[in-house]
N, C-alpha and C. Protein backbone atom coordinates (compact mmCIF):
# COMPACT_ATOMS: atom_id res chain seq x y z
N UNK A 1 11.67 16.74 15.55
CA UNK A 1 10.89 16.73 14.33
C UNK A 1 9.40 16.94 14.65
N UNK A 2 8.93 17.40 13.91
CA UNK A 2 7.22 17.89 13.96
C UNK A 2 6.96 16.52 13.58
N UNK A 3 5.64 16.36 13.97
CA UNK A 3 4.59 15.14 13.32
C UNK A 3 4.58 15.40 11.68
N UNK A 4 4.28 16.72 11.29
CA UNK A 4 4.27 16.85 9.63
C UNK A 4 5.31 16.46 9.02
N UNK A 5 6.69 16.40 9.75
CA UNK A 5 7.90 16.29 9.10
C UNK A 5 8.09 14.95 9.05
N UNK A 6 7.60 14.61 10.26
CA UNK A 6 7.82 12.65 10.61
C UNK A 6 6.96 11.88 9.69
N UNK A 7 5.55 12.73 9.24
CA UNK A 7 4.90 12.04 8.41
C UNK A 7 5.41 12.52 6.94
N UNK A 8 5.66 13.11 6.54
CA UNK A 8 6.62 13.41 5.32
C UNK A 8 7.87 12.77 5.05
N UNK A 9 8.35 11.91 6.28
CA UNK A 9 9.37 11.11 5.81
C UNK A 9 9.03 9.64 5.83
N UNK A 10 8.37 9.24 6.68
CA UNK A 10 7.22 8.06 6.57
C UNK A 10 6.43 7.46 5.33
N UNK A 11 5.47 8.94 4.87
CA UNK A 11 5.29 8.98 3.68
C UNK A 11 6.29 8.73 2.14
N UNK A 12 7.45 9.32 2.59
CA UNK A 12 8.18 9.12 1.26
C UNK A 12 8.63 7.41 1.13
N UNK A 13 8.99 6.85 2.61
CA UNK A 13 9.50 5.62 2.58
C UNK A 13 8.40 4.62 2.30
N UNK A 14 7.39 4.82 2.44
CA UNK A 14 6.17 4.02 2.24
C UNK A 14 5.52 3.89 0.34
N UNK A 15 5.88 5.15 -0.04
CA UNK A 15 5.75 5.51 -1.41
C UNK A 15 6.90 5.00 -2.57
N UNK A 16 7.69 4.25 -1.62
CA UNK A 16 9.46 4.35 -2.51
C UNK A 16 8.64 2.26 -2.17
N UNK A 17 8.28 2.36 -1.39
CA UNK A 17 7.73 0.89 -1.52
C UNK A 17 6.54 0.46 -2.37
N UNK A 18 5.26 1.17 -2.83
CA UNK A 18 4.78 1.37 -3.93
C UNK A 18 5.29 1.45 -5.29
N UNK A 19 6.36 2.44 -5.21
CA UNK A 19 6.66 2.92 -6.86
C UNK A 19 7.26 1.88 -7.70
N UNK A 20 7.94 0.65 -7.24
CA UNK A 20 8.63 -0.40 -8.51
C UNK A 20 7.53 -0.70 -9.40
N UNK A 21 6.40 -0.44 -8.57
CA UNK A 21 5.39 -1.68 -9.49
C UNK A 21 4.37 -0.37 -10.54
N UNK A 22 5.04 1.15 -10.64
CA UNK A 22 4.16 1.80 -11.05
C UNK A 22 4.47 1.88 -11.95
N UNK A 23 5.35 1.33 -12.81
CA UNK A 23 5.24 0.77 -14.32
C UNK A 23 4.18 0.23 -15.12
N UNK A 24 3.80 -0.76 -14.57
CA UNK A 24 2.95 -1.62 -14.89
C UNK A 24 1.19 -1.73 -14.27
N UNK A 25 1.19 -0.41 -13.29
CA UNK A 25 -0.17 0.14 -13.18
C UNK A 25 -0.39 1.38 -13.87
N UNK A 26 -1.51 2.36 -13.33
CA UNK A 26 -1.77 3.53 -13.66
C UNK A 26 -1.88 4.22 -12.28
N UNK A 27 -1.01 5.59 -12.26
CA UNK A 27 -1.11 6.55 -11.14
C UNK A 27 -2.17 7.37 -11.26
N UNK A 28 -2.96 7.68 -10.53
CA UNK A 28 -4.19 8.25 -10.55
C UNK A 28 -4.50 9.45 -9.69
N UNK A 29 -3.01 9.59 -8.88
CA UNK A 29 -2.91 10.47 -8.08
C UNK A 29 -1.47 10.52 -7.60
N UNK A 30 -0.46 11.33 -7.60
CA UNK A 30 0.73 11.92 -7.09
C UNK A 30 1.17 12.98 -7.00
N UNK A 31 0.92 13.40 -5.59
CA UNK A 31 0.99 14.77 -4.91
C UNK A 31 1.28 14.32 -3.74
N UNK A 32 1.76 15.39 -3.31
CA UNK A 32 2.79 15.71 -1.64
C UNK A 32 1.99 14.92 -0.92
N UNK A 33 1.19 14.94 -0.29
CA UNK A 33 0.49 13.88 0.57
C UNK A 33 -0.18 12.28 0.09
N UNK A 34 -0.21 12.52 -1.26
CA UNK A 34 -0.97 11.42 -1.73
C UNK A 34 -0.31 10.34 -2.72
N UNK A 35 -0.25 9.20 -3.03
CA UNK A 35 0.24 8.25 -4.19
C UNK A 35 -0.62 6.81 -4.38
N UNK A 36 -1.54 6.63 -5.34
CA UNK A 36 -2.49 5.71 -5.58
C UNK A 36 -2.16 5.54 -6.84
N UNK A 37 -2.08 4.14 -6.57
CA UNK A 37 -2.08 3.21 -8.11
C UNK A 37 -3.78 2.36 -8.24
N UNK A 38 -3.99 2.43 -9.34
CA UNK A 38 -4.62 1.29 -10.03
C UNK A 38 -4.02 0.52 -10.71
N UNK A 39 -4.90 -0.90 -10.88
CA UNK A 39 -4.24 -1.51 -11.93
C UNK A 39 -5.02 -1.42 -12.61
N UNK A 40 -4.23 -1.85 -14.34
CA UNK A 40 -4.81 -1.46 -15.47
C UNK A 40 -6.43 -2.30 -15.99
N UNK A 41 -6.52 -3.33 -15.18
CA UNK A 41 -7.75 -3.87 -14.86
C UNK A 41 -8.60 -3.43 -14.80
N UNK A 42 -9.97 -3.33 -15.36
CA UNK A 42 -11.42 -2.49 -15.85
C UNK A 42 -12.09 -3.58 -15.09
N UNK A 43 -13.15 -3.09 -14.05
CA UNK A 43 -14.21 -3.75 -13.66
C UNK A 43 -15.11 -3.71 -14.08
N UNK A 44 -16.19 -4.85 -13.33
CA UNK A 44 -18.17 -4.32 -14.40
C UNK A 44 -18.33 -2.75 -14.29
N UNK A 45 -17.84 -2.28 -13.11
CA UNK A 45 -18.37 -1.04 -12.94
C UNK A 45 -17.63 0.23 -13.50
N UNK A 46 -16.88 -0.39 -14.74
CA UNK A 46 -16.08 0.53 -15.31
C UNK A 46 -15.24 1.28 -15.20
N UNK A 47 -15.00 0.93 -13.56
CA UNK A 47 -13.67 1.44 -12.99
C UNK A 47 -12.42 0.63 -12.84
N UNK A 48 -11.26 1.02 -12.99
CA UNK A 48 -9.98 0.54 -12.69
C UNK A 48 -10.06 -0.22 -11.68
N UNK A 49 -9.61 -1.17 -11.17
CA UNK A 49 -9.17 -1.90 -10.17
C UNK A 49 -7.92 -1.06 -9.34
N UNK A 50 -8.49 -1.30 -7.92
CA UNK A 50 -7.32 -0.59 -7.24
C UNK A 50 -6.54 -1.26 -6.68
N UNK A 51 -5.34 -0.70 -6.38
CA UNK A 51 -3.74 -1.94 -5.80
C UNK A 51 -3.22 -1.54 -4.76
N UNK A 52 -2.94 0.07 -4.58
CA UNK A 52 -2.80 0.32 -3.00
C UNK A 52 -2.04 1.94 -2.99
N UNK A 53 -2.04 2.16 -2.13
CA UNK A 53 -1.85 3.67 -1.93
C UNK A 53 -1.09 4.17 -0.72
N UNK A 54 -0.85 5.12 -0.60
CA UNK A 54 -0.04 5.48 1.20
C UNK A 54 -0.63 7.21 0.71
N UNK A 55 -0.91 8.10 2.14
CA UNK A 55 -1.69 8.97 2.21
C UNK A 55 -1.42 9.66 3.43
N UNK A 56 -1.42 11.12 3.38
CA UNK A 56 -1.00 11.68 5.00
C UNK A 56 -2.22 11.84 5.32
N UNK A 57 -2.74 11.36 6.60
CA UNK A 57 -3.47 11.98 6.75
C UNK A 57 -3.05 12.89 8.07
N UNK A 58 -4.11 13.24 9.08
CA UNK A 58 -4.32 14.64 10.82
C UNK A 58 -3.15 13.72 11.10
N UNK A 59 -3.44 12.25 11.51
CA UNK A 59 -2.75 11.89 12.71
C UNK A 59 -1.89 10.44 12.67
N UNK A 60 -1.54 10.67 11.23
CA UNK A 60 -0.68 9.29 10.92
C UNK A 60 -0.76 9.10 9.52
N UNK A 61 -0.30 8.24 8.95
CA UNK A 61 0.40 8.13 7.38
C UNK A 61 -0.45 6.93 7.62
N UNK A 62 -1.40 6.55 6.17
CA UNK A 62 -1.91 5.37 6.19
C UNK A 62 -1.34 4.46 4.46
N UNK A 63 -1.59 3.55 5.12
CA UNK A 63 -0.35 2.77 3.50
C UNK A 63 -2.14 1.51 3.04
N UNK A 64 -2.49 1.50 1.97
CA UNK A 64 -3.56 0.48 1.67
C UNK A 64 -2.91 -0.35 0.44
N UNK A 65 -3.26 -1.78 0.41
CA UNK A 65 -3.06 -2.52 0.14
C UNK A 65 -4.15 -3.26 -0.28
N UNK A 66 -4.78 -3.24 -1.63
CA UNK A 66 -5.83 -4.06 -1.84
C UNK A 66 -5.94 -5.58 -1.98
N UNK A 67 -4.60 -6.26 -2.31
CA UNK A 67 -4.98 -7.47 -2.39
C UNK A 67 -5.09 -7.95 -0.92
N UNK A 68 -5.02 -7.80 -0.14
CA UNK A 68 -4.60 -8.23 1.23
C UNK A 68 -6.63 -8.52 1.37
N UNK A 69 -7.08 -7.28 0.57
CA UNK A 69 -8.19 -7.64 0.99
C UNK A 69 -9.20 -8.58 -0.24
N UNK A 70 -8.62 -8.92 -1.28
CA UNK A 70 -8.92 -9.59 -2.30
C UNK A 70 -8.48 -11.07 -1.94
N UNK A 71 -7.33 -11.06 -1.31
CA UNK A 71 -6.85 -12.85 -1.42
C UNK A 71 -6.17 -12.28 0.70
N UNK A 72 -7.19 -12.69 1.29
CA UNK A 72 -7.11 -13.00 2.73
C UNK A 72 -5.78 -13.24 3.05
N UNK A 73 -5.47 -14.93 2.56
CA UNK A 73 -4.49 -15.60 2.68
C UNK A 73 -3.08 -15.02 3.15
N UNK A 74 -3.51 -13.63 2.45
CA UNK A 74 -1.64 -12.99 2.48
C UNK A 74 -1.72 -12.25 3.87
N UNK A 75 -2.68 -12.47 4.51
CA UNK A 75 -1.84 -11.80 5.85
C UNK A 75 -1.81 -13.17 6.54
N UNK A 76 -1.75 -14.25 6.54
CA UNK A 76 -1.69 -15.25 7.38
C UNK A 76 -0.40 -15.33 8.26
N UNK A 77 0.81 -14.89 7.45
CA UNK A 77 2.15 -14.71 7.62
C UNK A 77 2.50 -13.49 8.33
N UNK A 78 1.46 -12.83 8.95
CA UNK A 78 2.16 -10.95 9.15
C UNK A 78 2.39 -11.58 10.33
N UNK A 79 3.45 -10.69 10.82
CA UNK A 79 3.67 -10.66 12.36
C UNK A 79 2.87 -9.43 12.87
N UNK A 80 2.87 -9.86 13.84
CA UNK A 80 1.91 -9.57 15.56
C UNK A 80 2.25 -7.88 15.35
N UNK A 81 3.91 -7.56 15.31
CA UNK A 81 3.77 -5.89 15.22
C UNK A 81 3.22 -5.30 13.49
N UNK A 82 3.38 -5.90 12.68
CA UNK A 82 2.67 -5.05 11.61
C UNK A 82 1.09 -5.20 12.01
N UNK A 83 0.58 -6.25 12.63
CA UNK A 83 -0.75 -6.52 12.28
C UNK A 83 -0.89 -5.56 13.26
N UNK A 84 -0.39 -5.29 14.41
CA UNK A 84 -0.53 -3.77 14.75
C UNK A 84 -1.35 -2.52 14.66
N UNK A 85 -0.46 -2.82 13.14
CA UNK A 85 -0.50 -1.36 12.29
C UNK A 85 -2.18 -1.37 11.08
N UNK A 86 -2.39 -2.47 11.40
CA UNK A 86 -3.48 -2.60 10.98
C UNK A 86 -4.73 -1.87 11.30
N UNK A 87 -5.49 -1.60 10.44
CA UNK A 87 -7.01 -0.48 10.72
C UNK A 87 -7.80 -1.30 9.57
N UNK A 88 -9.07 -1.79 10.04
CA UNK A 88 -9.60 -2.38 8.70
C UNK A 88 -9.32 -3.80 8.10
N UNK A 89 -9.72 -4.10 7.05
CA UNK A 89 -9.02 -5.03 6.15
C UNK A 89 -8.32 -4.80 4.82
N UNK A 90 -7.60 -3.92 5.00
CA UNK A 90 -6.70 -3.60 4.39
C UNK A 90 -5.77 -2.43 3.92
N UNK A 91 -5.74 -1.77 5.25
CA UNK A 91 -5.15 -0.29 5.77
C UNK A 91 -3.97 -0.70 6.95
N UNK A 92 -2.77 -0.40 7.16
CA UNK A 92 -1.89 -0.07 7.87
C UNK A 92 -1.76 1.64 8.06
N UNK A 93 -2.02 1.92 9.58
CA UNK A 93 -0.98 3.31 9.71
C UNK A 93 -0.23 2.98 10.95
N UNK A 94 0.45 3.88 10.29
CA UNK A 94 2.20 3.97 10.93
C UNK A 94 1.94 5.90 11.28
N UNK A 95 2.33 6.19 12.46
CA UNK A 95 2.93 7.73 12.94
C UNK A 95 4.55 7.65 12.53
N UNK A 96 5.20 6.53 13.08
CA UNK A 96 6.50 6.97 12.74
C UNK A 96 7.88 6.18 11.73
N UNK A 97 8.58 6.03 11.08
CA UNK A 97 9.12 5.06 10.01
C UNK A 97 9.84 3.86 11.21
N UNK A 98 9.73 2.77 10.45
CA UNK A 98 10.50 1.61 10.71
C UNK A 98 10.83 0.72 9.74
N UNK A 99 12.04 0.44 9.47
CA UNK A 99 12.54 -0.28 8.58
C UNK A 99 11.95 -1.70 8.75
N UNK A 100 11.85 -2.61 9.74
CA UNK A 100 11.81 -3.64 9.99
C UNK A 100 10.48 -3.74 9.48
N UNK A 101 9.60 -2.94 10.12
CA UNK A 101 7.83 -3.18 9.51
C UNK A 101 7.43 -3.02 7.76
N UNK A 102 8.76 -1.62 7.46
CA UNK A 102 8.43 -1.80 5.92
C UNK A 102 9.26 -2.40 5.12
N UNK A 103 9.81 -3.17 5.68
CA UNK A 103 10.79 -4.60 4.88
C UNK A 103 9.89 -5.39 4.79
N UNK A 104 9.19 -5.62 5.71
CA UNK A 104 7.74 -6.98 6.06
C UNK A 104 6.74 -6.41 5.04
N UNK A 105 6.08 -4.82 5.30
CA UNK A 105 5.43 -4.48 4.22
C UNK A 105 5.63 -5.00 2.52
N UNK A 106 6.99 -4.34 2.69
CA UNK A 106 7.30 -4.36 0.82
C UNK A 106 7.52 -5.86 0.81
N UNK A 107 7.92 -6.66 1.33
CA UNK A 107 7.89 -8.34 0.97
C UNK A 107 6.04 -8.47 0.63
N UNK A 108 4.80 -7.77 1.43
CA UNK A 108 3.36 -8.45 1.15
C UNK A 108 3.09 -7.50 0.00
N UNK A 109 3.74 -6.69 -0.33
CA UNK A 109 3.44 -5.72 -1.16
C UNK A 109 3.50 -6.96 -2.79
N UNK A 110 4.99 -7.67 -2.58
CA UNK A 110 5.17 -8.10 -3.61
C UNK A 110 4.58 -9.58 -3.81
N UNK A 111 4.30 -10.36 -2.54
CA UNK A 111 3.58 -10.86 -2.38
C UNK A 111 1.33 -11.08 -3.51
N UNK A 112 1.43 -9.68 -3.10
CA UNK A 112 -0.11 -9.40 -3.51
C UNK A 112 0.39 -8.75 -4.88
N UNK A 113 1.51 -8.44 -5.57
CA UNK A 113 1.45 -8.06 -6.59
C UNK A 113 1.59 -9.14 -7.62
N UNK A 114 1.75 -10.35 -7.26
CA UNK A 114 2.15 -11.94 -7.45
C UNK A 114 1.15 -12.24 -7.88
N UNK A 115 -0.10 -12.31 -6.44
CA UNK A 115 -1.30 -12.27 -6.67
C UNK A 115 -1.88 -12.07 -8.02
N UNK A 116 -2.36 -10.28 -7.95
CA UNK A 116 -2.72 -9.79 -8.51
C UNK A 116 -2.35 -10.49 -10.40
N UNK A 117 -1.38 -10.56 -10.47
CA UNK A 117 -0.97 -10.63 -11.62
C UNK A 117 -1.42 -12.12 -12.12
N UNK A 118 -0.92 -13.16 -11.25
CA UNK A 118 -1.65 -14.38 -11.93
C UNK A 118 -3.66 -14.73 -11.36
N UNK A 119 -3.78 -13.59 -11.14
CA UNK A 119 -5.24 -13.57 -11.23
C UNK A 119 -5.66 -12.68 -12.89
N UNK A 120 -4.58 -12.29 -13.23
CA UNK A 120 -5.05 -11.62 -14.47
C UNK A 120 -5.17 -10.56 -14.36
N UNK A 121 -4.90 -9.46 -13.26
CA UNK A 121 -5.54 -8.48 -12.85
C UNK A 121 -4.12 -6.95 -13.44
N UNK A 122 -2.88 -7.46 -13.76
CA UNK A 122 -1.86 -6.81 -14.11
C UNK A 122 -0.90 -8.01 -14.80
N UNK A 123 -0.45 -7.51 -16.15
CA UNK A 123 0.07 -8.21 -17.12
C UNK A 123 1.30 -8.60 -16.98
């Protein structure tokens, strides 16, 4: 497999972990490389509140997760190989798929969507 192909399947599994909750946000972007949600949440600055995204980029698939960086707390629990995958405070990339890391993912995914929601931030 090419890297483009590996990240095209990476990407889709990372995006299939995003999409339950894109009911109840707004997509703001979905195209072949790209999938970003907001939530329906309006800030002072008149922009949407953002919730998280996955993205191809040159040299790896990056997956973001905003509450992680809104409420700390939720990575207290990551294990040693996702935190890994960590770039930032609140970016994971992955080059190649693993079930085990995005089982752990989609559990903080729903985790921060928990969050999010009894902060008021998604209904």
């Amino acid at each position: 497999m090419t890297d483009q192909t590996t990240f095209q399947t990476v990407f889709a599994m990372l995006k299939k972990i995003l999409q339950p909750y894109a009911d109840k946000m707004v997509i703001s972007n979905d195209v072949a490389d790209e999938f970003y949600l907001n939530t329906p949440f309006i800030m002072q600055n008149k922009k949407p509140m953002y919730f998280g995204s996955v993205k191809i980029n040159k040299n790896y698939v990056s997956f973001h997760l905003m509450p992680v960086y809104v409420f700390p707390e939720l990575l207290n629990e990551l294990s040693p190989n996702l935190q890994k995958h960590m770039q930032g405070k609140s970016c994971f990339n992955f080059k190649t798929s693993d079930t085990d890391l995005f089982n752990e993912l989609s559990a903080l995914v729903e985790r921060g969507f928990v969050k999010y929601q009894s902060a008021g931030f998604i209904k």
